[in-house]
N, C-alpha and C. Protein backbone atom coordinates (compact mmCIF):
# COMPACT_ATOMS: atom_id res chain seq x y z
N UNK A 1 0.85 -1.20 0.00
CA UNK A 1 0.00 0.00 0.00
C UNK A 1 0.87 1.23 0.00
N UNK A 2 0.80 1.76 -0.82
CA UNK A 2 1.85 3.41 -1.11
C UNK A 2 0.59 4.39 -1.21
N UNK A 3 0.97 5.27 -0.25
CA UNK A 3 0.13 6.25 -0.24
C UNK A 3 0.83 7.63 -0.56
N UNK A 4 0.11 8.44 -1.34
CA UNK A 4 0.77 9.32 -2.13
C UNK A 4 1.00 10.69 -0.86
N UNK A 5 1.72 11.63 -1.32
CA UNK A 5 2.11 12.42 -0.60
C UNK A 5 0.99 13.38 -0.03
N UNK A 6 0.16 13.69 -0.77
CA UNK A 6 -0.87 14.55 -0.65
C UNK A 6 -2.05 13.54 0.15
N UNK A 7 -2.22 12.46 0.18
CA UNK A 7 -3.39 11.78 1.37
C UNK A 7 -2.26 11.56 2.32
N UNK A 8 -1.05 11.56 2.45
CA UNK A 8 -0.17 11.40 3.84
C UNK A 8 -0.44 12.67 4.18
N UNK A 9 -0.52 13.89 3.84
CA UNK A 9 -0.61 14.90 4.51
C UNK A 9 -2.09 14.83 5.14
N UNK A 10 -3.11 14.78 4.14
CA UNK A 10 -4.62 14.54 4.28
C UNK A 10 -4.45 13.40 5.86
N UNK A 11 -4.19 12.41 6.12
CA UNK A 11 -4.17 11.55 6.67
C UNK A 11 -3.53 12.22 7.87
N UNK A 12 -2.67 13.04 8.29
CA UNK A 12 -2.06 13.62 9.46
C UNK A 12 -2.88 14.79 10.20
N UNK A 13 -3.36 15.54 9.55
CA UNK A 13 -4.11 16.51 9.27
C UNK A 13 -5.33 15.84 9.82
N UNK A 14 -5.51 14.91 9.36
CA UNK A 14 -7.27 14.71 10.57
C UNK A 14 -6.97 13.85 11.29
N UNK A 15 -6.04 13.34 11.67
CA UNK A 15 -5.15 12.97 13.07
C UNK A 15 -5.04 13.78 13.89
N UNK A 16 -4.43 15.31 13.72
CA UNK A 16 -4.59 16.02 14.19
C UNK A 16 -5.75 16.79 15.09
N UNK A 17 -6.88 16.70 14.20
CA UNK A 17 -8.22 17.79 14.31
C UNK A 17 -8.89 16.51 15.47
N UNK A 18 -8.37 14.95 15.13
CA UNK A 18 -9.84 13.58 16.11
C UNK A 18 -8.73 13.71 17.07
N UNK A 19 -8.30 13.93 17.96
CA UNK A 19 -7.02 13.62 18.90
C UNK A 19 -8.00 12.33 19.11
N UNK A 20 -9.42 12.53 20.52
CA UNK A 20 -9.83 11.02 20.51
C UNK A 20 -9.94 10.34 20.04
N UNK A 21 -10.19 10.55 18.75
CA UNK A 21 -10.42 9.31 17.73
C UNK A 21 -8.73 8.51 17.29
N UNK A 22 -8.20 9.79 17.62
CA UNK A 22 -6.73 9.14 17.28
C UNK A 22 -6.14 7.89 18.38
N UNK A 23 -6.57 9.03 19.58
CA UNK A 23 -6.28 8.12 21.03
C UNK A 23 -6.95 6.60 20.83
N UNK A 24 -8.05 6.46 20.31
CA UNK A 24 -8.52 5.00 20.09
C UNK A 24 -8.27 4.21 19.20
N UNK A 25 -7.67 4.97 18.13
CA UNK A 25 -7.28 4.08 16.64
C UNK A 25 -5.77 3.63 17.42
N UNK A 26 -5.12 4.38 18.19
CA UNK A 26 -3.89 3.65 18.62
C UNK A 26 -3.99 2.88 19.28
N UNK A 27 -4.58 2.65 20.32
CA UNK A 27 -4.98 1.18 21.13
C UNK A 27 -5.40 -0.06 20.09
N UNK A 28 -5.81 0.56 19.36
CA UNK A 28 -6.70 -0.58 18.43
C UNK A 28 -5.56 -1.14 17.31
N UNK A 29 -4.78 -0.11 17.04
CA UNK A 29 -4.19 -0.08 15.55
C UNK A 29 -3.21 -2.20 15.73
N UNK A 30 -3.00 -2.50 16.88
CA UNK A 30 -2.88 -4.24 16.50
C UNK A 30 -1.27 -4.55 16.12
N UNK A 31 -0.40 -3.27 16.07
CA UNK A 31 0.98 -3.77 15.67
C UNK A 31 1.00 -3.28 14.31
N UNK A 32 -0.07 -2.79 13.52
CA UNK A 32 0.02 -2.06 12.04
C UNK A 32 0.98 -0.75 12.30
N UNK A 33 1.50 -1.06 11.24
CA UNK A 33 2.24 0.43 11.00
C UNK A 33 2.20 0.79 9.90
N UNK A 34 2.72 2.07 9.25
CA UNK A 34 3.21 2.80 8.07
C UNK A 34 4.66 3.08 8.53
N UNK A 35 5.56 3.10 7.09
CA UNK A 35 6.27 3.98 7.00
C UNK A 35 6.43 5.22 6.16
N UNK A 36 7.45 6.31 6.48
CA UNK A 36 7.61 7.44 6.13
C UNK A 36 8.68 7.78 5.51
N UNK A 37 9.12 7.36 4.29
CA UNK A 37 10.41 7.36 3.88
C UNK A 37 10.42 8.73 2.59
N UNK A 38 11.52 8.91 2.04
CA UNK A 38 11.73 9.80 0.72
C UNK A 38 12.13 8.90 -0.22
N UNK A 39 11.93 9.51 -1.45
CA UNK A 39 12.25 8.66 -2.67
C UNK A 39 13.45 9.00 -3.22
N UNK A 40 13.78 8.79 -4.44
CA UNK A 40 14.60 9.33 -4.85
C UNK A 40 14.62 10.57 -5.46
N UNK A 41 13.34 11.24 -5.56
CA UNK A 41 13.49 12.67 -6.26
C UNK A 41 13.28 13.70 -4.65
N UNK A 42 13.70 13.19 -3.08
CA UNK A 42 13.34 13.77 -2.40
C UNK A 42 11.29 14.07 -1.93
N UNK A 43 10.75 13.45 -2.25
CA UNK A 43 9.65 13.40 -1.94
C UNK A 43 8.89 12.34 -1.01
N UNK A 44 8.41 12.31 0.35
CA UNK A 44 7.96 11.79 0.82
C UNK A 44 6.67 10.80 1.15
N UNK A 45 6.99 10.07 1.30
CA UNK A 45 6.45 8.45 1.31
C UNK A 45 5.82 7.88 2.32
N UNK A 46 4.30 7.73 2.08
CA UNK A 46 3.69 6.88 3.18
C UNK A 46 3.57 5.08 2.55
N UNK A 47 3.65 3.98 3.03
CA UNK A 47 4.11 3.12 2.79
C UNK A 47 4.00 2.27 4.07
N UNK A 48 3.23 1.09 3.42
CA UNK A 48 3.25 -0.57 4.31
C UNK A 48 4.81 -1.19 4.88
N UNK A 49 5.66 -0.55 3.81
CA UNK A 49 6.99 -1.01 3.97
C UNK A 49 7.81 0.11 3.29
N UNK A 50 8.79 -0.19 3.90
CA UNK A 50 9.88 0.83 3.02
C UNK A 50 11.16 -0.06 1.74
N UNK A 51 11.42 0.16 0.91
CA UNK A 51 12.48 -0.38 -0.19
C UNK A 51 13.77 -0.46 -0.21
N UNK A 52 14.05 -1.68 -0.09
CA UNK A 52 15.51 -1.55 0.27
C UNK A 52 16.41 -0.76 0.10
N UNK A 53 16.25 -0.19 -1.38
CA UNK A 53 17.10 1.12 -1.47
C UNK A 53 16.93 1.95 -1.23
N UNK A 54 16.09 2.33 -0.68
CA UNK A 54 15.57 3.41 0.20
C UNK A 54 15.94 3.29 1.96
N UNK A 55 15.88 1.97 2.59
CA UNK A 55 16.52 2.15 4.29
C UNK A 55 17.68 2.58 4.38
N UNK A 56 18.66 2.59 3.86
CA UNK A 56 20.11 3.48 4.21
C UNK A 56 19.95 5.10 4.22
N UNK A 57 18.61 5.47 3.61
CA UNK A 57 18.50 7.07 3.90
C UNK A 57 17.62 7.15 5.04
N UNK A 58 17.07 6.30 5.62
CA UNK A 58 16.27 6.58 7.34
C UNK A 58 15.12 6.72 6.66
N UNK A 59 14.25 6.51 7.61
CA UNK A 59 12.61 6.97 7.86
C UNK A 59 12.04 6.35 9.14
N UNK A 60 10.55 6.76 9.06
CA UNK A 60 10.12 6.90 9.86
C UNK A 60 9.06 6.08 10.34
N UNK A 61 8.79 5.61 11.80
CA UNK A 61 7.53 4.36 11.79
C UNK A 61 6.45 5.23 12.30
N UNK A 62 5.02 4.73 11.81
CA UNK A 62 3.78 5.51 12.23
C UNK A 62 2.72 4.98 12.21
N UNK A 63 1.92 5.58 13.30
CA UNK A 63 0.41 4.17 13.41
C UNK A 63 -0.24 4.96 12.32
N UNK A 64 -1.44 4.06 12.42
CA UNK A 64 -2.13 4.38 11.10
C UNK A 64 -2.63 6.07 10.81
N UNK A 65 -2.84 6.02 12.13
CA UNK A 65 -3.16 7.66 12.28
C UNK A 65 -2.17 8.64 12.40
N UNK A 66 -1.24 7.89 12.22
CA UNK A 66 -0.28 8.73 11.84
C UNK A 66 1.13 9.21 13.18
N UNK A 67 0.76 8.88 14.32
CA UNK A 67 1.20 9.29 15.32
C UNK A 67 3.07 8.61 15.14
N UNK A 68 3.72 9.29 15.36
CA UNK A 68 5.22 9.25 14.92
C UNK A 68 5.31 7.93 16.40
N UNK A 69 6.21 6.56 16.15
CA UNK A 69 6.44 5.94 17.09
C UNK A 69 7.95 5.71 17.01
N UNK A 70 8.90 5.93 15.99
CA UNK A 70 9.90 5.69 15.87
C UNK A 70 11.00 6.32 14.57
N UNK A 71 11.63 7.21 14.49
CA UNK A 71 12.63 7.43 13.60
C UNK A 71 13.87 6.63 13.67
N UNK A 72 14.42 6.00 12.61
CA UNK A 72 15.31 5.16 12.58
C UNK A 72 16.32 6.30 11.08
N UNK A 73 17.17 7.19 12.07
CA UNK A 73 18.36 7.48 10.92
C UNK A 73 19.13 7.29 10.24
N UNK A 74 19.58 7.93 8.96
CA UNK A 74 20.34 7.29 8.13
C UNK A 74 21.56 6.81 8.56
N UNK A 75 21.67 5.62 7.66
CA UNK A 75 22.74 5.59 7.69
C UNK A 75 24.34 5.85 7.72
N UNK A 76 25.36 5.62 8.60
CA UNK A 76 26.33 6.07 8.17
C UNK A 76 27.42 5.81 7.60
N UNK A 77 28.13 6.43 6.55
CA UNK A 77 29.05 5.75 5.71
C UNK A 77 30.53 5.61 6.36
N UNK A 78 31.19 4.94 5.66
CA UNK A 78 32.20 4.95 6.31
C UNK A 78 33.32 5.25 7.42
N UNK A 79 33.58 6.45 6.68
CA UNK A 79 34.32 7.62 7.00
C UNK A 79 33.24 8.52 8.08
N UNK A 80 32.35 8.01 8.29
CA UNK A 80 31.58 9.24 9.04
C UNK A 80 31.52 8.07 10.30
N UNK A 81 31.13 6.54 9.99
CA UNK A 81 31.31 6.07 11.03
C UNK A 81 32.65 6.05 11.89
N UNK A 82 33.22 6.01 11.05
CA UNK A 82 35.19 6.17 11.86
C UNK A 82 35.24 7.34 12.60
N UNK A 83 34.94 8.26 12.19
CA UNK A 83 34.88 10.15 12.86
C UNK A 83 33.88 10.21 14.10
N UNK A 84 32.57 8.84 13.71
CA UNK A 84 31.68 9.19 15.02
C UNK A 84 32.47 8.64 16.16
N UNK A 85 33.35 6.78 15.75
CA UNK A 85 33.75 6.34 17.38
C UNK A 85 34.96 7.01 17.35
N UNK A 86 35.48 7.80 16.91
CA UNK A 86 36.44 8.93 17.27
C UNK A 86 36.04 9.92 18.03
N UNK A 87 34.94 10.44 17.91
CA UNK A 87 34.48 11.20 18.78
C UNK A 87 33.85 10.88 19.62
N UNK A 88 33.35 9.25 20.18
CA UNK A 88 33.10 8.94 20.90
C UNK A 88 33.74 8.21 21.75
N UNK A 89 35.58 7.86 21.58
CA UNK A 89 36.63 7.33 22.18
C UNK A 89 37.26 8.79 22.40
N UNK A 90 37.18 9.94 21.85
CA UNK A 90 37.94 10.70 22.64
C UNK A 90 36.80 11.59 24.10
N UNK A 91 35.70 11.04 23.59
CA UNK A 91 34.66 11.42 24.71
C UNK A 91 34.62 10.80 26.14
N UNK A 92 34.98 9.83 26.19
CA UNK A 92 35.30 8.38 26.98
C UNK A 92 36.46 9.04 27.47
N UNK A 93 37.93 9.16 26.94
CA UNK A 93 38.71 9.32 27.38
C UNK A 93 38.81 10.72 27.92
N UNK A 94 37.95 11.57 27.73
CA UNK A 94 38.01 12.86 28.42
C UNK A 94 37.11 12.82 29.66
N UNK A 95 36.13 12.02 29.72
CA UNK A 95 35.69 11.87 31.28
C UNK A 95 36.78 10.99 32.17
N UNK A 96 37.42 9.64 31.41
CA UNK A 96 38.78 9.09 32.33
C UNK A 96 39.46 10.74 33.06
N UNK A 97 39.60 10.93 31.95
CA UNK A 97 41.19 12.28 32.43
C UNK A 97 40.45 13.20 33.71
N UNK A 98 39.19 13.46 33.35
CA UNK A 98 38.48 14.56 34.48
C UNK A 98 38.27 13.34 35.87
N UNK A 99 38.12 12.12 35.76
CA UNK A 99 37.99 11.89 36.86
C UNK A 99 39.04 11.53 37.24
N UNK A 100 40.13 11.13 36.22
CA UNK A 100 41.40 10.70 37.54
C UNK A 100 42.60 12.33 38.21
N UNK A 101 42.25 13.43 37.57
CA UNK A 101 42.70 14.65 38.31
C UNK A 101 41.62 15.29 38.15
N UNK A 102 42.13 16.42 39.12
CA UNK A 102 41.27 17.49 39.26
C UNK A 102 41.71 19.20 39.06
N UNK A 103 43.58 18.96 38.72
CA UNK A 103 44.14 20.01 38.28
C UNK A 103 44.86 19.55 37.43
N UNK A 104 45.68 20.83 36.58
CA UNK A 104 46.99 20.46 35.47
C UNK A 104 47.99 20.19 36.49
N UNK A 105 47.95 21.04 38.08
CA UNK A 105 48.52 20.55 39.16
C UNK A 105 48.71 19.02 39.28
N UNK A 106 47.70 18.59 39.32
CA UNK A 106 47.35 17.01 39.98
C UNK A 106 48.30 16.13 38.55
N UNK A 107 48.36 16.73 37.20
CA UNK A 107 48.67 16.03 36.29
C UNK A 107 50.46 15.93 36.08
N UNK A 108 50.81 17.37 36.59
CA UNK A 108 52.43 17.33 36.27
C UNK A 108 52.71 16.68 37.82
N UNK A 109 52.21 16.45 39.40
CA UNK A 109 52.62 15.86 40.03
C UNK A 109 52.56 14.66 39.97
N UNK A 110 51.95 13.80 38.83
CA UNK A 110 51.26 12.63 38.73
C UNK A 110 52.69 12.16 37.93
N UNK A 111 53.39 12.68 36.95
CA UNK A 111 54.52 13.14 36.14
C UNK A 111 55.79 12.85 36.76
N UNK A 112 55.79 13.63 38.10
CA UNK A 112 57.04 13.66 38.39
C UNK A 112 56.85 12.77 39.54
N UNK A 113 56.10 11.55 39.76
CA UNK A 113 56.14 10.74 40.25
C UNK A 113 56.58 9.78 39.20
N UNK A 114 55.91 9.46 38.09
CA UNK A 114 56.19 8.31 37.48
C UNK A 114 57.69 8.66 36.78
N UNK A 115 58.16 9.58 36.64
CA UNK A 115 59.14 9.67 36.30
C UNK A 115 60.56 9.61 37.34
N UNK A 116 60.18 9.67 38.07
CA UNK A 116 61.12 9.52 39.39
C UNK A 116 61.55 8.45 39.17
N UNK A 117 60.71 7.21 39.47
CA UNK A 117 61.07 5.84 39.31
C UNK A 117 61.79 5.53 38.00
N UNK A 118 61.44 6.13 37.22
CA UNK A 118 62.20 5.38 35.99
C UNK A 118 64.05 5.88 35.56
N UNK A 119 63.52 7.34 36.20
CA UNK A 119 65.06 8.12 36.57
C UNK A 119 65.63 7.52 37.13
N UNK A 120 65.48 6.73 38.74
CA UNK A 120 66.31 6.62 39.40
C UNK A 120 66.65 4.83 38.99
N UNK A 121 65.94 4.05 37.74
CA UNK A 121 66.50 2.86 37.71
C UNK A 121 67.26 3.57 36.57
N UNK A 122 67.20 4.31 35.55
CA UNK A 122 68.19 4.92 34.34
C UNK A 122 69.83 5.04 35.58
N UNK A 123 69.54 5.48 36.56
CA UNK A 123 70.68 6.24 37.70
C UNK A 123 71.45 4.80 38.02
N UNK A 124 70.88 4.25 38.24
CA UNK A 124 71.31 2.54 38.63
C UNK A 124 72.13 2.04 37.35
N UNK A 125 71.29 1.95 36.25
CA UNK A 125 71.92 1.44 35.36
C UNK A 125 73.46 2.22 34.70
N UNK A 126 73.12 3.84 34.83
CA UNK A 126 74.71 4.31 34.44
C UNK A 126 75.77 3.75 35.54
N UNK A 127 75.04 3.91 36.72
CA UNK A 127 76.26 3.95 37.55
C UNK A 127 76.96 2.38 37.23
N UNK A 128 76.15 1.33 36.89
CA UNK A 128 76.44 -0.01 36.83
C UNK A 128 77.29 -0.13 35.56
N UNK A 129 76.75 0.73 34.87
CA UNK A 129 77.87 0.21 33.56
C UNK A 129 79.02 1.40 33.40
N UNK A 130 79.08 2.39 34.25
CA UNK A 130 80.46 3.09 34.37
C UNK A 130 81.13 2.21 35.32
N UNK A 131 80.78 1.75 36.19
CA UNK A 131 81.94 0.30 37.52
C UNK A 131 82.04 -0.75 36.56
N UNK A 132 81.17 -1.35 35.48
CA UNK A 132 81.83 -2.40 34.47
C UNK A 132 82.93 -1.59 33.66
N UNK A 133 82.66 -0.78 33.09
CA UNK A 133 83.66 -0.32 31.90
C UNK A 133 84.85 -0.10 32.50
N UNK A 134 85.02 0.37 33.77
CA UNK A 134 86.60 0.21 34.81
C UNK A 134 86.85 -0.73 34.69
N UNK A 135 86.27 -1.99 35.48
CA UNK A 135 86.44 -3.20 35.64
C UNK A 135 87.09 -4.20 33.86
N UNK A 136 86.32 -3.76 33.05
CA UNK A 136 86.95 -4.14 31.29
C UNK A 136 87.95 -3.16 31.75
N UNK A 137 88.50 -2.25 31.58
CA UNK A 137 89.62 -1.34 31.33
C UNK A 137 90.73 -2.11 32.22
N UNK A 138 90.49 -2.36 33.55
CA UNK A 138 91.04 -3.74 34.21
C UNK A 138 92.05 -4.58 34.28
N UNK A 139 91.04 -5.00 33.45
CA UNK A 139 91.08 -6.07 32.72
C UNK A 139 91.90 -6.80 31.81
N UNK A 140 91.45 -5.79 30.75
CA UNK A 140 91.85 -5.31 29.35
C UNK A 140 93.29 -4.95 29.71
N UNK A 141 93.87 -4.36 30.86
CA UNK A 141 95.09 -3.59 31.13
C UNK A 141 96.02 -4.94 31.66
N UNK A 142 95.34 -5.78 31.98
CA UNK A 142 95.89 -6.62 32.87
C UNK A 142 96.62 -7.89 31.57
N UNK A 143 95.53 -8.17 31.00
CA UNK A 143 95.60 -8.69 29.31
C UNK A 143 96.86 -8.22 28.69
N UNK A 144 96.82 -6.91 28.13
CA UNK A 144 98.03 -6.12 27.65
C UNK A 144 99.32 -6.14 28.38
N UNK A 145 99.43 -6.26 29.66
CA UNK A 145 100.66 -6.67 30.38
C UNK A 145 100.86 -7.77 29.83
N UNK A 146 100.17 -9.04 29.62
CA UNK A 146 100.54 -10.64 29.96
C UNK A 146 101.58 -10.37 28.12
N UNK A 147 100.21 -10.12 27.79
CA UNK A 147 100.81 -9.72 25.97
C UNK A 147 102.43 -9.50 25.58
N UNK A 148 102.41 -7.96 26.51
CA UNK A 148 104.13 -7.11 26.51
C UNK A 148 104.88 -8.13 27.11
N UNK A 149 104.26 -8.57 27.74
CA UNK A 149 106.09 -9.80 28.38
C UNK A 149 105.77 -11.29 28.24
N UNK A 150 105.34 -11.20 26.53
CA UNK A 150 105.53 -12.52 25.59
C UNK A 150 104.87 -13.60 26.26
N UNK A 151 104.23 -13.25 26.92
CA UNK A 151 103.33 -14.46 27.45
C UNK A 151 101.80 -14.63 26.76
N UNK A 152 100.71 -16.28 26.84
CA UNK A 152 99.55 -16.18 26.27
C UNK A 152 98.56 -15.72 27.63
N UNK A 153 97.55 -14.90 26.93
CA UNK A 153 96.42 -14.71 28.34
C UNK A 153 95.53 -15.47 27.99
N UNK A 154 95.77 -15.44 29.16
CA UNK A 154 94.69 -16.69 29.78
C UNK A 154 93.25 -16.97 29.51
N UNK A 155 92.93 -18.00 28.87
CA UNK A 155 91.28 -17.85 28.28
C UNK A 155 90.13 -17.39 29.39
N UNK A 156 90.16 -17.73 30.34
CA UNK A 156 89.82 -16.99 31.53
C UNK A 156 89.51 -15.61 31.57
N UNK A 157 90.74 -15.00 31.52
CA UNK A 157 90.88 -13.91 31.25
C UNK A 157 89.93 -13.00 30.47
N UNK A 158 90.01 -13.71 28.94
CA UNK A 158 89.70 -13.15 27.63
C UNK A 158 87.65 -13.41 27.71
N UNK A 159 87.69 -14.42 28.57
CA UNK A 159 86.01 -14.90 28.32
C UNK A 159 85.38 -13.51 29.76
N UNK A 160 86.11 -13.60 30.83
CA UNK A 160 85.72 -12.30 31.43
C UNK A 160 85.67 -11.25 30.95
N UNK A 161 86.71 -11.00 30.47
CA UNK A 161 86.44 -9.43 29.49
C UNK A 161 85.20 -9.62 28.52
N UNK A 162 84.72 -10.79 27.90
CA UNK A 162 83.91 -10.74 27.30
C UNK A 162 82.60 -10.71 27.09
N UNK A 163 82.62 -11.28 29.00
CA UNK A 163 81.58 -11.42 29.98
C UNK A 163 81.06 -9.87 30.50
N UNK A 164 82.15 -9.56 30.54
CA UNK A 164 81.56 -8.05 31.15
C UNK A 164 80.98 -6.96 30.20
N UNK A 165 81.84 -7.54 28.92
CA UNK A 165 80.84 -6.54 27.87
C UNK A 165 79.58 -6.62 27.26
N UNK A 166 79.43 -8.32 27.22
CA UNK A 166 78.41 -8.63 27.34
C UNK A 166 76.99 -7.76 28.04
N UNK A 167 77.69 -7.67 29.32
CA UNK A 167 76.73 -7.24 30.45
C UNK A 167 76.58 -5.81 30.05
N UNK A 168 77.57 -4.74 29.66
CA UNK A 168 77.45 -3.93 29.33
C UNK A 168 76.42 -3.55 28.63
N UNK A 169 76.68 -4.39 27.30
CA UNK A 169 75.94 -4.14 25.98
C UNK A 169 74.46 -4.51 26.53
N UNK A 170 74.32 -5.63 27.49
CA UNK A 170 72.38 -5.85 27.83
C UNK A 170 71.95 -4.70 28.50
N UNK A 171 73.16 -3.79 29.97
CA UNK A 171 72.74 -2.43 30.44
C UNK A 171 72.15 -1.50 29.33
N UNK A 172 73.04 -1.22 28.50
CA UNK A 172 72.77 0.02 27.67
C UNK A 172 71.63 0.05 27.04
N UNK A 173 71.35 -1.68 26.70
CA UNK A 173 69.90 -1.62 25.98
C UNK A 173 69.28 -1.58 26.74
N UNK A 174 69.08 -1.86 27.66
CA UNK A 174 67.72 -1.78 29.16
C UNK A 174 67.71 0.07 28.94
N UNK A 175 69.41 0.92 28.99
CA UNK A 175 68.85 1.93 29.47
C UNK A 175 68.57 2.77 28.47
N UNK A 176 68.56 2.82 27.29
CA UNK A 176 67.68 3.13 26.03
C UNK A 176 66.40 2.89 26.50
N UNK A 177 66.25 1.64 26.46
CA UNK A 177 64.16 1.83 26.18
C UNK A 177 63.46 2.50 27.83
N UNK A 178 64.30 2.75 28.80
CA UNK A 178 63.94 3.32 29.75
C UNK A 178 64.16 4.67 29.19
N UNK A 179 64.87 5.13 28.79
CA UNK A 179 65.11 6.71 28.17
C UNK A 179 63.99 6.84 27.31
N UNK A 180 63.47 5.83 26.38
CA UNK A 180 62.30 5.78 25.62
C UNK A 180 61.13 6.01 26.02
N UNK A 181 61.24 5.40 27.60
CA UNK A 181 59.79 5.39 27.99
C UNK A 181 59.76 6.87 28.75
N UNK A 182 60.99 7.07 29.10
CA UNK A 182 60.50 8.78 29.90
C UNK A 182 60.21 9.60 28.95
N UNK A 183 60.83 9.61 27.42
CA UNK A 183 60.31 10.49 26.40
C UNK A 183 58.73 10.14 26.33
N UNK A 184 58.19 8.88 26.60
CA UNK A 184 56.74 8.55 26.26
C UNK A 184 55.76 9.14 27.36
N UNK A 185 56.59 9.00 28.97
CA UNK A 185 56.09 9.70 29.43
C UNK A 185 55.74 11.48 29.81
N UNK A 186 56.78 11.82 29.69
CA UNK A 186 56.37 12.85 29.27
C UNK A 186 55.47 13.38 27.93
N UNK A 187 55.37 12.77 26.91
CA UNK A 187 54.52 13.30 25.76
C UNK A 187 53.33 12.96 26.01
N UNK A 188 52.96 12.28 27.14
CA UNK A 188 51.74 11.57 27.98
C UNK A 188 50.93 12.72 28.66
N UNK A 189 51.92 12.89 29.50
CA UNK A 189 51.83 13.71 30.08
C UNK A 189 51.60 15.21 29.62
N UNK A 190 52.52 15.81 29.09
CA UNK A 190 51.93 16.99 28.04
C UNK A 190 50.82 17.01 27.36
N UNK A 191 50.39 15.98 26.75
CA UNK A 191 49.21 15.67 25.82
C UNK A 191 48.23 15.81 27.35
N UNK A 192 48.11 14.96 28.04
CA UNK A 192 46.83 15.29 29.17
C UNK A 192 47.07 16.58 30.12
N UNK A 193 47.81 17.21 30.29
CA UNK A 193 47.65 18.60 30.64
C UNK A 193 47.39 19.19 29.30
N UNK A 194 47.67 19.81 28.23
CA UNK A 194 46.92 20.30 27.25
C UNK A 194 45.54 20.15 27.33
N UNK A 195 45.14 18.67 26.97
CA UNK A 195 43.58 18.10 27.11
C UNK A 195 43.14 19.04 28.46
N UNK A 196 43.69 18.71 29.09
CA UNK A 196 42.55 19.02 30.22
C UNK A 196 42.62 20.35 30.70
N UNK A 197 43.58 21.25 30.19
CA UNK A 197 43.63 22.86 30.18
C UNK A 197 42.35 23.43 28.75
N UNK A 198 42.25 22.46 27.77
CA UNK A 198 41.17 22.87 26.74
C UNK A 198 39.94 22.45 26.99
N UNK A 199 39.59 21.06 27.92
CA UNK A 199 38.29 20.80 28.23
C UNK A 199 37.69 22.10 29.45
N UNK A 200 38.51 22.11 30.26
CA UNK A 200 38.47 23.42 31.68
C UNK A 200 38.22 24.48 31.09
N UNK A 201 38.27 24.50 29.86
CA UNK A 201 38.90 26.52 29.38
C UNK A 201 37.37 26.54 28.61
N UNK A 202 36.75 25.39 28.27
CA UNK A 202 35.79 25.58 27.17
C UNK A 202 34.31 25.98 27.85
């Protein structure tokens, strides 16, 4: 059943004027509906059903009398769906940020806590691999003697020195990605004081 545009209006229009009569056709109306869709030249549509190529532009559900029970909106495409849970993951994450501080205060002390800790294992690790690199120098010095007075050094010797650089070389990489992570924290950190100096300011 397609009902043309001009009895959908006719049809709302004395929906309007019977309210009671409307009030009783809705109790009665049984689960019947219409829909309210547009076509393709933009013109609106009363209708038993709506056309498949027509539900990706939305419409509308209605008892017989017309009374609006449900709008179901268009669809969204792609790119508009990606932009909505973008704006609805950075919405999420801006109530996190407001509830876990309550100043840009609360955020740079939050900062120079987590950064403390990672400073003071970076502090550990130089100091550990400046007492190895003596210890190779040592070593290494002790090696070069055996060398100068025509003697072989001792495999012992040569596997310690090799041992210790070893150890070296695993320090330095530990203290890189700790240097990595204080650069991360701080850009963490900057990024949520910004945020939360533009949510406060707005």
């Amino acid at each position: 059943m397609r009902i043309a545009p001009l009895a959908s209006a006719l049809l709302l229009s004395t929906s309007l004027a019977l309210p009671c009569a409307q009030a009783k056709s809705d109790d009665e109306y049984n689960g019947k509906v219409l829909y309210r869709y547009s076509d393709e030249n933009g013109v609106q549509v009363l209708d038993d059903l709506v056309p498949p190529r027509y539900v990706a532009n939305g419409y509308e559900v209605l008892t017989p009398t017309g009374r609006l029970l449900k709008v179901v909106p268009p669809q969204l495409s792609g790119e508009e769906l990606r932009e909505q849970q973008r704006r609805e993951a950075q919405q999420e994450a801006d109530r996190q940020l407001l509830r876990r501080y309550n100043s840009v205060a609360d955020i740079e002390s939050a900062r120079s806590r987590k950064l403390a800790i990672v400073e003071q294992d970076m502090a550990i690790m130089r100091s550990n691999i400046s007492t190895l690199g003596k210890q190779i120098e040592q070593e290494e010095a002790a090696a070069a003697r055996t060398q100068r007075n025509g003697r072989e050094v001792a495999p012992e010797l040569l596997q310690r020195i090799a041992d210790l650089r070893e150890e070296v070389a695993v320090l330095r990489e530990r203290l890189s990605r700790r240097e990595a992570e204080a650069e991360s924290i701080n850009s963490e950190f900057d990024q949520a004081a910004a945020r939360y100096a533009d949510i406060v300011g707005k």
